[in-house]
Protein backbone atom coordinates (compact mmCIF):
# COMPACT_ATOMS: atom_id res chain seq x y z
CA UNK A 1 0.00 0.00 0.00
CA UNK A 2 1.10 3.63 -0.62
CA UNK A 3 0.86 5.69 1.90
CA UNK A 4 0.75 8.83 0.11
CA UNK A 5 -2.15 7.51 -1.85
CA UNK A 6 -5.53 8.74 -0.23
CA UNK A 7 -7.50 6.49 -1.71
CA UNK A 8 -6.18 3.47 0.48
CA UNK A 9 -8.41 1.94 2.81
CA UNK A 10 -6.02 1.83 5.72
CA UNK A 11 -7.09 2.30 9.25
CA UNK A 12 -3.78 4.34 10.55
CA UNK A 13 -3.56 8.01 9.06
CA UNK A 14 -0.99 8.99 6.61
CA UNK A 15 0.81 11.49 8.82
CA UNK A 16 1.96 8.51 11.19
CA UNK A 17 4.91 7.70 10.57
CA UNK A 18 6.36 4.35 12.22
CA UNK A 19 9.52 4.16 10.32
CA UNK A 20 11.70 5.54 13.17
CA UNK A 21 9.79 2.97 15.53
CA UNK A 22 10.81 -0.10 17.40
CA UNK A 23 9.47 -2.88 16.63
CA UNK A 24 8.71 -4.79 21.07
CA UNK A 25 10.06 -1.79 22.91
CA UNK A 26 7.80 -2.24 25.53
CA UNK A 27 7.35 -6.03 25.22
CA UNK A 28 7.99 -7.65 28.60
CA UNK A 29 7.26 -11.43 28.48
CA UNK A 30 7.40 -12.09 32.41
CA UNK A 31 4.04 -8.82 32.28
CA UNK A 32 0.92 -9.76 34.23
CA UNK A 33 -2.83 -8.28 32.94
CA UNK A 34 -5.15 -7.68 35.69
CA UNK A 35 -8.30 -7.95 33.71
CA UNK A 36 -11.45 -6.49 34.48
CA UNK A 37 -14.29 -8.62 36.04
CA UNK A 38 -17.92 -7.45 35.40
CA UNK A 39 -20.19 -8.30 38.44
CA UNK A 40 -23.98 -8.24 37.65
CA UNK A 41 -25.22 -4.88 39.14
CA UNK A 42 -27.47 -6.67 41.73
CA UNK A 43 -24.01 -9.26 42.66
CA UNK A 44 -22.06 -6.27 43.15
CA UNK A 45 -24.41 -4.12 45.28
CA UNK A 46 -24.91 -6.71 47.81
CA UNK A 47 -21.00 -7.21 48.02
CA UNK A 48 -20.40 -3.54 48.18
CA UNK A 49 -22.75 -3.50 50.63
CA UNK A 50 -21.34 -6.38 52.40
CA UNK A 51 -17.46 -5.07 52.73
CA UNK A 52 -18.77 -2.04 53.83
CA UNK A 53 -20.47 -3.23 56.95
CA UNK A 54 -17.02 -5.08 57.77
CA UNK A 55 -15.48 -2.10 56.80
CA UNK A 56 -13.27 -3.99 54.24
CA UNK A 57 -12.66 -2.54 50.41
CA UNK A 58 -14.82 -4.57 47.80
CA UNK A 59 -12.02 -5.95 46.10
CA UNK A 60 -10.71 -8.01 48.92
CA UNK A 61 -14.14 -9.09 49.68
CA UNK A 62 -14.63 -10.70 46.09
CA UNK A 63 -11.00 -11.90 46.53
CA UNK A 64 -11.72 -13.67 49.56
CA UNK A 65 -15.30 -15.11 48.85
CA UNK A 66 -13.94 -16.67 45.45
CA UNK A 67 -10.74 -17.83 47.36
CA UNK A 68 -12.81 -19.80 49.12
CA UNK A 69 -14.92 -21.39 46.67
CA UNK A 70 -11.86 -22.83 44.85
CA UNK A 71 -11.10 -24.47 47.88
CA UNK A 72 -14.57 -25.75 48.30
CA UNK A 73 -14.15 -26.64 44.38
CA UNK A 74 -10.71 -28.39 44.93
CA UNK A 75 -12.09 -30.17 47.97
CA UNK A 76 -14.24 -32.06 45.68
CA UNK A 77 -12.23 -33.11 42.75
């Protein structure tokens, strides 16, 4: 593709330019994603109602009520 040519159908702009980049600059293979978990909104506003009655940040609830279900879980395997 031609870069200068506007009628290509590319999605990046013509006035990037990556031909001064590096190609895994930031690529560390030892990096851990936290990824996002989605709690149905009536789940998550009986837990957040839940760690704040023990005065304990929603996050660590969740953490500790799953916790324990893999146990329960790898009790019975």
């Amino acid at each position: 593709m031609n870069a200068s040519n506007p009628d290509d159908n590319d999605d990046i702009p013509a006035e990037i330019d990556f031909t001064g980049g590096t190609r895994g600059k930031f690529y560390r293979p030892d990096a851990r994603l936290n990824l996002p978990v989605y709690l149905d909104a009536d789940v998550q506003a009986y837990l957040a109602a839940l760690a704040a009655k023990k005065g304990v940040p929603l996050s660590d609830l969740a953490n500790d009520l799953l916790k324990k279900d893999i146990a329960i879980l790898e009790t019975g395997k």
